[in-house]
PDB file of N, CA and C in Angstrom:
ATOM      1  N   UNK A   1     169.833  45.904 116.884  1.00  0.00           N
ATOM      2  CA  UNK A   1     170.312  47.234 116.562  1.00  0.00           C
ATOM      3  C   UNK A   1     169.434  48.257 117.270  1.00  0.00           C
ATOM      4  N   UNK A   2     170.145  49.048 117.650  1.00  0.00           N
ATOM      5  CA  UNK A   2     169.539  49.980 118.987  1.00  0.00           C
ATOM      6  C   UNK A   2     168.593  50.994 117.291  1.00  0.00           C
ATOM      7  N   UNK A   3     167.824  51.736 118.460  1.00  0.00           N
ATOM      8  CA  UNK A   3     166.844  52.776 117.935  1.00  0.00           C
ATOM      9  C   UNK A   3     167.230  54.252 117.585  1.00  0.00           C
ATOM     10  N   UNK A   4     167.433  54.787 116.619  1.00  0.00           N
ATOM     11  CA  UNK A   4     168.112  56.318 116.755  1.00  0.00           C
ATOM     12  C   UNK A   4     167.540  57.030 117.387  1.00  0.00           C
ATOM     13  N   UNK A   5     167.926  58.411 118.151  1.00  0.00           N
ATOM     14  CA  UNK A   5     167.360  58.832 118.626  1.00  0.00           C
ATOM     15  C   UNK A   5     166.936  60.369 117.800  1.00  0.00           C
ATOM     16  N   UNK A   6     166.130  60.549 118.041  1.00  0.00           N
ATOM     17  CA  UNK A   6     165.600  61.940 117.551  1.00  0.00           C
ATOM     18  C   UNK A   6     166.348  62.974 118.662  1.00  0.00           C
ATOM     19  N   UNK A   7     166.778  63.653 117.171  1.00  0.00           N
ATOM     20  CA  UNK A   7     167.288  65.484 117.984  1.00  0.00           C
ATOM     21  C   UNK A   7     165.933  66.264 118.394  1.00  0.00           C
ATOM     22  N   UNK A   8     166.227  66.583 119.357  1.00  0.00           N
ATOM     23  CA  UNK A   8     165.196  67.485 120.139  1.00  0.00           C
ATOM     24  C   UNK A   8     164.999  68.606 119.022  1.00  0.00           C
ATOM     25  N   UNK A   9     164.220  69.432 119.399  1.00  0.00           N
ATOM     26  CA  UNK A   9     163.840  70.548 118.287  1.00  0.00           C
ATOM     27  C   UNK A   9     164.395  71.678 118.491  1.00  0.00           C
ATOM     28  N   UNK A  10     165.144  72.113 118.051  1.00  0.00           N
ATOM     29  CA  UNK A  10     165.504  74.130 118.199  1.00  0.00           C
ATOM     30  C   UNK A  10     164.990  74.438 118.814  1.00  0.00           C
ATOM     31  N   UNK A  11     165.209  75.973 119.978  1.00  0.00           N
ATOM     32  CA  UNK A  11     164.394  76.230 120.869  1.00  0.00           C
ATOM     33  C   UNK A  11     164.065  77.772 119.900  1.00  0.00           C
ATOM     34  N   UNK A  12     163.166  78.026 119.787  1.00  0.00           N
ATOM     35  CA  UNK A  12     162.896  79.217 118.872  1.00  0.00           C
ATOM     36  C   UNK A  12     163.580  80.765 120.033  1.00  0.00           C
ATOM     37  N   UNK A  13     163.871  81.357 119.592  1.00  0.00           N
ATOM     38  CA  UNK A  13     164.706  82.668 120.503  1.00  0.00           C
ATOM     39  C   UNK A  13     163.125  83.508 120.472  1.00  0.00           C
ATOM     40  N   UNK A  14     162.435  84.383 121.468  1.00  0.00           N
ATOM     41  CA  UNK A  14     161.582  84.855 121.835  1.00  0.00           C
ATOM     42  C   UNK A  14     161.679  86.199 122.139  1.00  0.00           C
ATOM     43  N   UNK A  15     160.954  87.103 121.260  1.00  0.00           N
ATOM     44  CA  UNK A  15     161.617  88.496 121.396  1.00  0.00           C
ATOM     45  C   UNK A  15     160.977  89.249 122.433  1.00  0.00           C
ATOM     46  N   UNK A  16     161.904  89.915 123.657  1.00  0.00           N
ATOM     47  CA  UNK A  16     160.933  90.008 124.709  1.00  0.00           C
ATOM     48  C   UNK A  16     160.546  91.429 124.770  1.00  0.00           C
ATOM     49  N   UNK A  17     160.702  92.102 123.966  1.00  0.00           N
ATOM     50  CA  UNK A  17     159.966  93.653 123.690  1.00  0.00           C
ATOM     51  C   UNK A  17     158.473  92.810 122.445  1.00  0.00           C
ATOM     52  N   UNK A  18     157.300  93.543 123.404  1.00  0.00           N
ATOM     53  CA  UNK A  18     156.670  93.170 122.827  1.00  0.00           C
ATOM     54  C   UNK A  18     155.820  94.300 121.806  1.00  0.00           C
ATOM     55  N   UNK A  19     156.696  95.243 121.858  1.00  0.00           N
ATOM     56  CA  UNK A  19     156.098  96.333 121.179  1.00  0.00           C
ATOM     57  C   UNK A  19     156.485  95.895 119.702  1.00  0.00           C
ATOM     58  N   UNK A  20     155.910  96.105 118.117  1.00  0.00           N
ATOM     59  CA  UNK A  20     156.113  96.136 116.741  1.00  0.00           C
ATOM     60  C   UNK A  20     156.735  97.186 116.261  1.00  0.00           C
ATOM     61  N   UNK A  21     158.141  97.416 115.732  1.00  0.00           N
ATOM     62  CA  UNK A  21     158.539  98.371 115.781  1.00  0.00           C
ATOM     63  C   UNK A  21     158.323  98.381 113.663  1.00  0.00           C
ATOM     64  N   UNK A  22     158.477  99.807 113.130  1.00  0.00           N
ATOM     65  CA  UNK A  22     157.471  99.818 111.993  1.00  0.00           C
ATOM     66  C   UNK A  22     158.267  98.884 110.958  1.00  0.00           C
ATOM     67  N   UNK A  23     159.294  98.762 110.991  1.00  0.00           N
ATOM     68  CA  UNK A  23     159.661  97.747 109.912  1.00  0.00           C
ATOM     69  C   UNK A  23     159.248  96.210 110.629  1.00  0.00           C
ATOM     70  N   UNK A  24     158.622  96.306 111.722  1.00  0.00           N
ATOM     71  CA  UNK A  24     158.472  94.704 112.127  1.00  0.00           C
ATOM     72  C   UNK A  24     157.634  94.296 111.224  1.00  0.00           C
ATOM     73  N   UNK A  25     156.320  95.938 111.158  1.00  0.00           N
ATOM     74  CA  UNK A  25     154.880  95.343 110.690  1.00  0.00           C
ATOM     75  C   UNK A  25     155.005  95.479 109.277  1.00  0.00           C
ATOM     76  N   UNK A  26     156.037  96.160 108.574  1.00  0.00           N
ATOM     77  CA  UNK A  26     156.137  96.130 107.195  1.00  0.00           C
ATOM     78  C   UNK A  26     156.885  94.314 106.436  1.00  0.00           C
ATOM     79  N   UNK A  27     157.222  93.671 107.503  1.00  0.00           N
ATOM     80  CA  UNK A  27     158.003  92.411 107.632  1.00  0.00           C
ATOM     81  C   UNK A  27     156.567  91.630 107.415  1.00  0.00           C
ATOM     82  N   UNK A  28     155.742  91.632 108.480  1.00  0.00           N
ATOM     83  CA  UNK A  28     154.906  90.774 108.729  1.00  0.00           C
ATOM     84  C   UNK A  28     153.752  90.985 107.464  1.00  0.00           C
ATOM     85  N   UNK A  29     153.467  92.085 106.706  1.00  0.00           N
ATOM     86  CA  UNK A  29     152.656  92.433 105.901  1.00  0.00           C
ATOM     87  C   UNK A  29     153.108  91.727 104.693  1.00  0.00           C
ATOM     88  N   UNK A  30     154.425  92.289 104.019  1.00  0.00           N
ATOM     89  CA  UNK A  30     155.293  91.528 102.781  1.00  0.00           C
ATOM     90  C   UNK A  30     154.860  89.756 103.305  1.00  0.00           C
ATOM     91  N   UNK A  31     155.130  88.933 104.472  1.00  0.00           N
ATOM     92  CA  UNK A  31     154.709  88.019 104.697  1.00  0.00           C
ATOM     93  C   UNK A  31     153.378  87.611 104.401  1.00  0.00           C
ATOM     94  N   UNK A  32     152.404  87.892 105.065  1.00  0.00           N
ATOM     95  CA  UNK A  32     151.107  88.044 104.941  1.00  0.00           C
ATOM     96  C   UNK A  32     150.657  88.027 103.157  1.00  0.00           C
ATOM     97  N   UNK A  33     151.320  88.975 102.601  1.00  0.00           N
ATOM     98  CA  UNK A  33     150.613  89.077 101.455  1.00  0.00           C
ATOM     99  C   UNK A  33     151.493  87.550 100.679  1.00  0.00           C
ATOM    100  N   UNK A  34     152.806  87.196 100.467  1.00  0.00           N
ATOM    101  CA  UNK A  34     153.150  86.054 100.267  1.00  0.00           C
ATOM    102  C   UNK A  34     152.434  84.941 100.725  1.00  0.00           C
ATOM    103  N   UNK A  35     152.011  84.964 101.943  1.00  0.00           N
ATOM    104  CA  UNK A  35     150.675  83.491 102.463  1.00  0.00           C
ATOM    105  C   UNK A  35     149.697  83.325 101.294  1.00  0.00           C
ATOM    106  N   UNK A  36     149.352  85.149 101.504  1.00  0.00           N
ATOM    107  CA  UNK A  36     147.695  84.832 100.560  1.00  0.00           C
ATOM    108  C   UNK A  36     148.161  84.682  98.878  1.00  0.00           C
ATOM    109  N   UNK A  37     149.044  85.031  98.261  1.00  0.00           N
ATOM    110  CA  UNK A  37     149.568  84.614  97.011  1.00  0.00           C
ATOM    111  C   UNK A  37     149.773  83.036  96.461  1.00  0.00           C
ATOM    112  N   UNK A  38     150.483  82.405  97.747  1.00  0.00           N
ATOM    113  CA  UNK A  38     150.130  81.429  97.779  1.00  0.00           C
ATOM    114  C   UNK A  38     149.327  80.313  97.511  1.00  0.00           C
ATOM    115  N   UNK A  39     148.683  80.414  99.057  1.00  0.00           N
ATOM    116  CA  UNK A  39     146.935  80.096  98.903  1.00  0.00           C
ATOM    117  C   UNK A  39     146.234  79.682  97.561  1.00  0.00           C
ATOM    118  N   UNK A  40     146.268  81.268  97.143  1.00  0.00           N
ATOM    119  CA  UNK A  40     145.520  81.396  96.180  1.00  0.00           C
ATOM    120  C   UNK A  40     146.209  80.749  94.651  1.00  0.00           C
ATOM    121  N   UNK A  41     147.096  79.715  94.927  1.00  0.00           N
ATOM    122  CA  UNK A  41     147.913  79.231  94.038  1.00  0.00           C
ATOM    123  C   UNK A  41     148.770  79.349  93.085  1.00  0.00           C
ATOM    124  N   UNK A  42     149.277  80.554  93.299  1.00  0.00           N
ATOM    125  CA  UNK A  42     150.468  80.744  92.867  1.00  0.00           C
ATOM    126  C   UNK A  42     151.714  80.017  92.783  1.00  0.00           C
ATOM    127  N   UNK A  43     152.463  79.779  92.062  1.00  0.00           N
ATOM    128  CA  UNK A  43     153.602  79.036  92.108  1.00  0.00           C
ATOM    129  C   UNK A  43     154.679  80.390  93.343  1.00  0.00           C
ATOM    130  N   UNK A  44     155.747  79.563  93.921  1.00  0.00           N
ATOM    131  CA  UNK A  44     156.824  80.289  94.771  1.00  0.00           C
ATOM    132  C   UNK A  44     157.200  81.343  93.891  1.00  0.00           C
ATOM    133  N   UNK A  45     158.119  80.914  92.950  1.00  0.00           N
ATOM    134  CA  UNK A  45     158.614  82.230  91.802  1.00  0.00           C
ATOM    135  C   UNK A  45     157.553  83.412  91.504  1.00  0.00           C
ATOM    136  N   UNK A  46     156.711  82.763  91.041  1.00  0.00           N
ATOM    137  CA  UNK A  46     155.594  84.228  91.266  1.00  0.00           C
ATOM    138  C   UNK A  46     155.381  85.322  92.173  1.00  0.00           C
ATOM    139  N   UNK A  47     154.868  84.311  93.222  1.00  0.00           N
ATOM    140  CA  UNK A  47     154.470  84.381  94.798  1.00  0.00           C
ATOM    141  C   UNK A  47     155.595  85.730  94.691  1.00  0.00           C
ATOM    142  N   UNK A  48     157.377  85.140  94.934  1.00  0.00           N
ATOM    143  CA  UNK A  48     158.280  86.124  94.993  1.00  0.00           C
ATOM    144  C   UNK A  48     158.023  87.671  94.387  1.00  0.00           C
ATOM    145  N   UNK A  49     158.349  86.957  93.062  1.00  0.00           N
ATOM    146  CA  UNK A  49     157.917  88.699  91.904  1.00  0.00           C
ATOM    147  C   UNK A  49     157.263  89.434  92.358  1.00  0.00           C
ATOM    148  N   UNK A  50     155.876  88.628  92.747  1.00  0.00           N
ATOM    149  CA  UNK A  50     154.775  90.011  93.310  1.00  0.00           C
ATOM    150  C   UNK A  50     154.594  90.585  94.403  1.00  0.00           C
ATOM    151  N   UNK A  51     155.371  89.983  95.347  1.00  0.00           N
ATOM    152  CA  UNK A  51     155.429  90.831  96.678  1.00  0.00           C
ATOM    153  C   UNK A  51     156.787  91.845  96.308  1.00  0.00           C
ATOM    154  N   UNK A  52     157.430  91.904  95.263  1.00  0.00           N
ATOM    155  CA  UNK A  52     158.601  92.709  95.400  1.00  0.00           C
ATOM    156  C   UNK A  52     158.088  93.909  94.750  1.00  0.00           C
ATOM    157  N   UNK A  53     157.118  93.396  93.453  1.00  0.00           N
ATOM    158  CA  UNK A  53     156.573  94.518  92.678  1.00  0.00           C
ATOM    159  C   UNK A  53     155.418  95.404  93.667  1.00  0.00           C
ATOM    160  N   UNK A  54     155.742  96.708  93.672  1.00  0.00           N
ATOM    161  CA  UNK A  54     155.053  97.012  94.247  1.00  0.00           C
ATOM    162  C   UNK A  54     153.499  97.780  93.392  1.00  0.00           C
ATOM    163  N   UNK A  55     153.933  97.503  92.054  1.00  0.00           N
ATOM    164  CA  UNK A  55     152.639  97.718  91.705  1.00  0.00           C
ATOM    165  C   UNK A  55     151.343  96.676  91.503  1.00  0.00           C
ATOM    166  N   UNK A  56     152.132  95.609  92.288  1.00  0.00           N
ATOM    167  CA  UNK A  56     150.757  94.622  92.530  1.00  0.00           C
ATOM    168  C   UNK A  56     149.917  94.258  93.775  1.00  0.00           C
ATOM    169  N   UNK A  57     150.560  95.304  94.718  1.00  0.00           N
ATOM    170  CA  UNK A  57     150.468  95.609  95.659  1.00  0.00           C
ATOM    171  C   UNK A  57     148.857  96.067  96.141  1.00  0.00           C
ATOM    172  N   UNK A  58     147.671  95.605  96.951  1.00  0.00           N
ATOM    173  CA  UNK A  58     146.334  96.704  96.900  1.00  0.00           C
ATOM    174  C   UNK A  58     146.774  97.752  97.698  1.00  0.00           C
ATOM    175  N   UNK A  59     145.847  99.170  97.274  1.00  0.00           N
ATOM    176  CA  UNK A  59     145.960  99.909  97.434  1.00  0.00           C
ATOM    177  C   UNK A  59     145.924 100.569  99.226  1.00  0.00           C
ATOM    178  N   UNK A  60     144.699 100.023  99.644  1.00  0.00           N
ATOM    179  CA  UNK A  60     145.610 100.463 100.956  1.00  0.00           C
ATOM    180  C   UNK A  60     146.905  99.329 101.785  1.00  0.00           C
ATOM    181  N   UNK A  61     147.511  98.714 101.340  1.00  0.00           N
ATOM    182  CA  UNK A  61     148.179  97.862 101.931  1.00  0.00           C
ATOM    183  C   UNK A  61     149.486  98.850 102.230  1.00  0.00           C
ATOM    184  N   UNK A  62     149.700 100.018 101.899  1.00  0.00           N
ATOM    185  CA  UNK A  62     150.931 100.735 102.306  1.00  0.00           C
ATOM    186  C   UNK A  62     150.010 101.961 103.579  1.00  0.00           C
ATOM    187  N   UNK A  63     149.180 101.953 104.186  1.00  0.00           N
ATOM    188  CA  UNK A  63     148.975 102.562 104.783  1.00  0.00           C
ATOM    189  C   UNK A  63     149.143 102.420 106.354  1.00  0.00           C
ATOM    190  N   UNK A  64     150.084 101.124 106.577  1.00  0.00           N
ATOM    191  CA  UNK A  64     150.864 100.633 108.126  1.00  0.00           C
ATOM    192  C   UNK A  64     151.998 100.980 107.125  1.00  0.00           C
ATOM    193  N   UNK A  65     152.946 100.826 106.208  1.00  0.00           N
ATOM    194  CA  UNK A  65     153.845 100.785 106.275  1.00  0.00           C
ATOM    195  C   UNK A  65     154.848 101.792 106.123  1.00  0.00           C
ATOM    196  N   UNK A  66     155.977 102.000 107.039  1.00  0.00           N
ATOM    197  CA  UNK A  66     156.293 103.401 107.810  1.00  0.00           C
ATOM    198  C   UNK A  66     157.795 103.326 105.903  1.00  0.00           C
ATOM    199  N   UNK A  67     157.802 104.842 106.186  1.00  0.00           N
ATOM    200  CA  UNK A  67     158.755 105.577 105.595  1.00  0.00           C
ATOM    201  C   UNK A  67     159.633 105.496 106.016  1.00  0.00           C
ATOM    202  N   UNK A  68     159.927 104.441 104.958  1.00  0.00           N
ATOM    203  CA  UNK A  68     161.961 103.921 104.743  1.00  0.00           C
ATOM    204  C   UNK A  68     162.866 104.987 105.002  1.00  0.00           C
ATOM    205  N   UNK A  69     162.630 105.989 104.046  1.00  0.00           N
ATOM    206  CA  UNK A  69     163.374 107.274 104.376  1.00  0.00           C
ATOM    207  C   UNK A  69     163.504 107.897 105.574  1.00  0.00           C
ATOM    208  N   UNK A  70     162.384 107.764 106.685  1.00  0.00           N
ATOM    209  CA  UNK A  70     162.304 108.418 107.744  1.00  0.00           C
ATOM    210  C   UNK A  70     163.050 107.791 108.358  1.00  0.00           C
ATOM    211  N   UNK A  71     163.065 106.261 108.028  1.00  0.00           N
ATOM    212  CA  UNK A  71     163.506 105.375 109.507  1.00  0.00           C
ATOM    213  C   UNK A  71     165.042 105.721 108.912  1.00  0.00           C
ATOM    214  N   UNK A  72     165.931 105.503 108.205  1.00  0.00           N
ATOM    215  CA  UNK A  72     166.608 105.717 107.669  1.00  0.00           C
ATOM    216  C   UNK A  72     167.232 106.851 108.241  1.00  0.00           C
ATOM    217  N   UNK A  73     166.733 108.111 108.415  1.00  0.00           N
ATOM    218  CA  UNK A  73     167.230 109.135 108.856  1.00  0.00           C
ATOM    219  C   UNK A  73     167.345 109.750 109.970  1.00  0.00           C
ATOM    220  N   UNK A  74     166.415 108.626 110.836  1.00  0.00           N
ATOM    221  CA  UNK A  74     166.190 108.562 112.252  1.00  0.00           C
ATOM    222  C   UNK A  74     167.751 107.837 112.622  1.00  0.00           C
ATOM    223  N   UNK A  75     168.188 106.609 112.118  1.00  0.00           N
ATOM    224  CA  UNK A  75     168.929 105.571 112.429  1.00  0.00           C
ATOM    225  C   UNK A  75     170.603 106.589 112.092  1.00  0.00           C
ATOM    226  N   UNK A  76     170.508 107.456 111.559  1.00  0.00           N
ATOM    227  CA  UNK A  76     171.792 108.409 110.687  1.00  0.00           C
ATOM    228  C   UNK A  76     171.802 109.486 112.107  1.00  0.00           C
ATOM    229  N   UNK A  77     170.826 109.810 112.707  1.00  0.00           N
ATOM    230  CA  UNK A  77     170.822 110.788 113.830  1.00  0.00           C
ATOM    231  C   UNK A  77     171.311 109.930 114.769  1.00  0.00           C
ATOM    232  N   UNK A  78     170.804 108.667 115.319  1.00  0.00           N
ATOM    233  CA  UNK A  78     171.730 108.114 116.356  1.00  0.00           C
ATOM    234  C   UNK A  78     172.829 108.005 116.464  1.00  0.00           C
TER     235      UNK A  78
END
């Protein structure tokens, strides 16, 4: 009996603007803080809750992250 073969792997899509545009870094932060929730052993369900709550949030951790409202009203002018 022959050998199966393994599917090659997804090719990941590569974003070729390499600039962070501000909801990229508000993406990567909500991420970031889910890693370290983690880590630090949190169960997933938790992990979730507290990156949504934003009052568990530290205090400067909103100081990259850009105004929803602005972008919002930027995106309504285009």
């Amino acid at each position: 009996m022959a050998t199966p073969r393994k599917k090659p792997a997804k090719k990941v899509s590569v974003v070729k603007n390499e600039e962070l545009t501000p909801l990229d870094i508000h993406a990567i932060q909500l991420h970031e803080l889910y890693k370290s929730f983690r880590r630090a052993g949190f169960p997933v369900d938790i992990s979730m809750a507290l990156i949504t709550d934003k009052g568990a949030h530290p205090d400067w951790f909103y100081t990259m992250v850009p105004d929803l409202e602005a972008l919002e009203e930027e995106e309504d002018e285009d």
